[in-house]
C-alpha atoms as a PDB file:
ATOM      1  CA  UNK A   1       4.454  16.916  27.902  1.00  0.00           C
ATOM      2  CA  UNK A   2       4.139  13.490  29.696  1.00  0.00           C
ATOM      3  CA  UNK A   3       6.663  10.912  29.177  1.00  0.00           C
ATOM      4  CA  UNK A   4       5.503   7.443  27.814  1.00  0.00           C
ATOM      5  CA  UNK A   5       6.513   4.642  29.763  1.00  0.00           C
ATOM      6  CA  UNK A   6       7.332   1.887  28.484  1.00  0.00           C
ATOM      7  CA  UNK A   7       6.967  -1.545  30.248  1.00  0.00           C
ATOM      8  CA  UNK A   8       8.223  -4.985  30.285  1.00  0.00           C
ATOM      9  CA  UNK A   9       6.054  -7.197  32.016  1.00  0.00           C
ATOM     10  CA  UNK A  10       5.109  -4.334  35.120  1.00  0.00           C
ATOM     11  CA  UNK A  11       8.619  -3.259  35.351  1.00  0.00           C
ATOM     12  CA  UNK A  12       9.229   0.142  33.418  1.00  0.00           C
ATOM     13  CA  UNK A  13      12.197  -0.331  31.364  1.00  0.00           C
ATOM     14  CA  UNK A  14      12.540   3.336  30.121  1.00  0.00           C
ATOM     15  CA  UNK A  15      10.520   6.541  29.900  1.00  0.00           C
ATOM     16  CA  UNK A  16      10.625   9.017  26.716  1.00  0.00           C
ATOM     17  CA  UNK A  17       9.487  12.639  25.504  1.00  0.00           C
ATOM     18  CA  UNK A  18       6.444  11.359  22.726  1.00  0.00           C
ATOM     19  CA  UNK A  19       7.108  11.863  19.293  1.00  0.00           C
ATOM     20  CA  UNK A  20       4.318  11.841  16.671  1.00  0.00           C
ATOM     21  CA  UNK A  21       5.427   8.101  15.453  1.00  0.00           C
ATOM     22  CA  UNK A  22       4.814   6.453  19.032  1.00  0.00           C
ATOM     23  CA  UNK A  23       1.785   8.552  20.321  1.00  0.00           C
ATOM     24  CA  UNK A  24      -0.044   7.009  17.100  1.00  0.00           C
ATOM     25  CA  UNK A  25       1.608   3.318  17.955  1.00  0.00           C
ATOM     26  CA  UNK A  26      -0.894   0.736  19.693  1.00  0.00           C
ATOM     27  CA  UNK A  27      -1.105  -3.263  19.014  1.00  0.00           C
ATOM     28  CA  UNK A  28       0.891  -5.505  17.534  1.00  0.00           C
ATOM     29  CA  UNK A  29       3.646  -3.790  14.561  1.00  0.00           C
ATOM     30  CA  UNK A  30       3.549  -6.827  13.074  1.00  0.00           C
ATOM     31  CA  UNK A  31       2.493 -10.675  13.776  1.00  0.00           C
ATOM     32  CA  UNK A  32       5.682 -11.857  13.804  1.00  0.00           C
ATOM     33  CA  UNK A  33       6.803  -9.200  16.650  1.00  0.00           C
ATOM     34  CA  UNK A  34       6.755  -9.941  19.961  1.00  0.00           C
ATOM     35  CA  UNK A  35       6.148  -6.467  20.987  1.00  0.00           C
ATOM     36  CA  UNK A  36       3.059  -5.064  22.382  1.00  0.00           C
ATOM     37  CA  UNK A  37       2.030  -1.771  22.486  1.00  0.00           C
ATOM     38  CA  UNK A  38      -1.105  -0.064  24.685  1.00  0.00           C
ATOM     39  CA  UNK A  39      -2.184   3.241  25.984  1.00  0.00           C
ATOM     40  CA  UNK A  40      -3.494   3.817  29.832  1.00  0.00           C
ATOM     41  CA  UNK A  41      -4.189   7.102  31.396  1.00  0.00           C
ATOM     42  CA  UNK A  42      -2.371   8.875  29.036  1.00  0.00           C
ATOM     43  CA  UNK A  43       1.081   6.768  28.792  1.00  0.00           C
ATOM     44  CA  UNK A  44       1.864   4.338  26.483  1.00  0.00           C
ATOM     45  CA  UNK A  45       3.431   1.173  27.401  1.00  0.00           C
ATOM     46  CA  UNK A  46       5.304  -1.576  25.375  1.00  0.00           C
ATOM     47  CA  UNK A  47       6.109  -5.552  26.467  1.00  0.00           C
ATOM     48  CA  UNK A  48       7.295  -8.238  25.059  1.00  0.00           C
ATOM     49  CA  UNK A  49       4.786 -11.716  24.911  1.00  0.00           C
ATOM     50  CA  UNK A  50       5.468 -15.230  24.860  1.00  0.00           C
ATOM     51  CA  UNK A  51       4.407 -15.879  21.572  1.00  0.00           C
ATOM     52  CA  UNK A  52       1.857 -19.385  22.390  1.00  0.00           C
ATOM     53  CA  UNK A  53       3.261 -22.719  20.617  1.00  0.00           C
ATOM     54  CA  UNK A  54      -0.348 -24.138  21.105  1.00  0.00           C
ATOM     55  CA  UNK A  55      -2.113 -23.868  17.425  1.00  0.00           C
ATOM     56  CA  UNK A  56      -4.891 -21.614  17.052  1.00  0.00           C
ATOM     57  CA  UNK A  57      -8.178 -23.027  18.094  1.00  0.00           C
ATOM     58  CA  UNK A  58     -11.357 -22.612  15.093  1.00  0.00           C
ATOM     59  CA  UNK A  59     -12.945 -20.310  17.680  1.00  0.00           C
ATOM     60  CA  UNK A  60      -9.557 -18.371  17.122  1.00  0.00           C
ATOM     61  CA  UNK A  61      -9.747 -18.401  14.003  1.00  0.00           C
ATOM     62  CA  UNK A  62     -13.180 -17.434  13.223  1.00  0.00           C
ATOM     63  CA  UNK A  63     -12.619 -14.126  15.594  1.00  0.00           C
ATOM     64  CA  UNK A  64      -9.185 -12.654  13.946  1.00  0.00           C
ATOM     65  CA  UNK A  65     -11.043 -13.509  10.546  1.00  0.00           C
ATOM     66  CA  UNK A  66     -14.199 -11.435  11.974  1.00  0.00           C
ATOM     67  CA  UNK A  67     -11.721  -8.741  12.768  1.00  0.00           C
ATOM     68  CA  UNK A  68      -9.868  -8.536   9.674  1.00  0.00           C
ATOM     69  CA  UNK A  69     -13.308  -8.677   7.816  1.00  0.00           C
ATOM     70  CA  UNK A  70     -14.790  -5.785   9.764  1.00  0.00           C
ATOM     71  CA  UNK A  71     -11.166  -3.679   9.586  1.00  0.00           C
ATOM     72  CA  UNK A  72     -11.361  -3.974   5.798  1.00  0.00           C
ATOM     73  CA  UNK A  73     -14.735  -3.018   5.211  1.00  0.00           C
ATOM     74  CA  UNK A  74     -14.157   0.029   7.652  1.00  0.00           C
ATOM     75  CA  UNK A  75     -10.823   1.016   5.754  1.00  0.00           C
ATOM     76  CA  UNK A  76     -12.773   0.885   2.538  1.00  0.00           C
ATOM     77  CA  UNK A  77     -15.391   3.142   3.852  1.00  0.00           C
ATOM     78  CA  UNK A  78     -12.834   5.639   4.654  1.00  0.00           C
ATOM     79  CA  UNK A  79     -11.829   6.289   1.086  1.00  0.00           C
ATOM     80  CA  UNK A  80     -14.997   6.842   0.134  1.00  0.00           C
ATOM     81  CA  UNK A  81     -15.745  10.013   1.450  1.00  0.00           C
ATOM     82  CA  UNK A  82     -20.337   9.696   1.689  1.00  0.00           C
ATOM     83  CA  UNK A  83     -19.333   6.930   3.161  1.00  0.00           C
ATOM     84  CA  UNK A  84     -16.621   8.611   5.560  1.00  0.00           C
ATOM     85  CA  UNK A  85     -19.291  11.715   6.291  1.00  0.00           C
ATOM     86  CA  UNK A  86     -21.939   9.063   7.287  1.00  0.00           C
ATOM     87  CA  UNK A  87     -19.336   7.281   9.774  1.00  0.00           C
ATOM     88  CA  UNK A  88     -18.032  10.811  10.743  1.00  0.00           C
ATOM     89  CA  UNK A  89     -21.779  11.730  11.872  1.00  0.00           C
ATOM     90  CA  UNK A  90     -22.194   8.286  13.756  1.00  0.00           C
ATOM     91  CA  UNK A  91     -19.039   9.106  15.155  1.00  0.00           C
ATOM     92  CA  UNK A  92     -20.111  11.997  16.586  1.00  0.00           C
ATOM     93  CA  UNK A  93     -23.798  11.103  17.858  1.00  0.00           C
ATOM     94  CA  UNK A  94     -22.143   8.508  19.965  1.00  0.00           C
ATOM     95  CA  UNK A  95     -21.693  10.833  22.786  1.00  0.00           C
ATOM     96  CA  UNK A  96     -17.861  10.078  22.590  1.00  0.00           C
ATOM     97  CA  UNK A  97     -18.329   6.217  22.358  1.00  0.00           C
ATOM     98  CA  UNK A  98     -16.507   6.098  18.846  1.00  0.00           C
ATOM     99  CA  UNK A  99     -13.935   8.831  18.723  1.00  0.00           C
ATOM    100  CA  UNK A 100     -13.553   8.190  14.842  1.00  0.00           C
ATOM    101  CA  UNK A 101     -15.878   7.635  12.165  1.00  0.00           C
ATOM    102  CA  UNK A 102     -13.316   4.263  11.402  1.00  0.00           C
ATOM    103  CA  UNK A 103     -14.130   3.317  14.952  1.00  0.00           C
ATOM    104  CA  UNK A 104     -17.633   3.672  14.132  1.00  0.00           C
ATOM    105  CA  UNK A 105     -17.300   1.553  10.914  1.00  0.00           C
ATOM    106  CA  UNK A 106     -15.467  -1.008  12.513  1.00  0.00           C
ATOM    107  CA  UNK A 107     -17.828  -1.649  15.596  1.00  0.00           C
ATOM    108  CA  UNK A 108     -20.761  -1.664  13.361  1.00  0.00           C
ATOM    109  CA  UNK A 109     -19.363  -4.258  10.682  1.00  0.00           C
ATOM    110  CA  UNK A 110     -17.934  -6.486  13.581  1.00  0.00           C
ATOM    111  CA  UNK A 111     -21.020  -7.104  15.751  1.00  0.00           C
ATOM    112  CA  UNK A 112     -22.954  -6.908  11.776  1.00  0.00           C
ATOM    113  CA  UNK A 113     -20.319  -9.739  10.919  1.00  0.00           C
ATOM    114  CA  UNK A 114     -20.726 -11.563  14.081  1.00  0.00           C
ATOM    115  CA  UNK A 115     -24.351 -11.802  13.959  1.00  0.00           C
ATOM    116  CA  UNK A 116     -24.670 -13.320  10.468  1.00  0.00           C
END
């Protein structure tokens, strides 16, 4: 097994066996964290961010609300399970563009969202 390596701003700070909790970590935790998390080439990386102390602009605003309206509508999808087949079978057509059929979901509903 690779180790992760985790980052703080370019400079590796450690480097760890995975376990199933951080190979399934990316993004933010939570918005009031300053920790980042990402995945490149196979390790996974974590830095801390200067959280901004500029207000959000509207454009800024319009986009995370895009995203959190697409990110519903594709978890809701995924508890019904038509629904989940249907996404599953985009999924998979994509020739490995959308590795899940949430992925799917959520691309769809974001550029359906941003076009309205």
């Amino acid at each position: 097994m690779r180790p992760y390596n985790f980052a703080t701003k370019n400079l590796i700070i450690m480097a760890i066996v995975p376990i199933s909790l951080i190979e399934s970590i990316h993004g933010k935790l939570d918005k009031d964290e300053n920790f980042v998390f990402s995945k490149r080439y196979g390790s996974t990386y974590v830095w801390e961010v200067e959280p901004s102390e500029k207000e959000p602009t509207m454009g800024q605003l319009a986009q995370q609300e895009r995203f959190a309206q697409a990110a519903s509508r594709a978890a809701a999808d995924m508890l019904d399970l038509e629904k989940k087949a249907e996404w599953q079978a985009v999924a998979e057509a994509s020739n490995g563009k959308y590795k899940t059929a949430r992925g799917a979901a959520f691309a769809a509903y974001y550029t359906e969202i941003g076009n309205e």
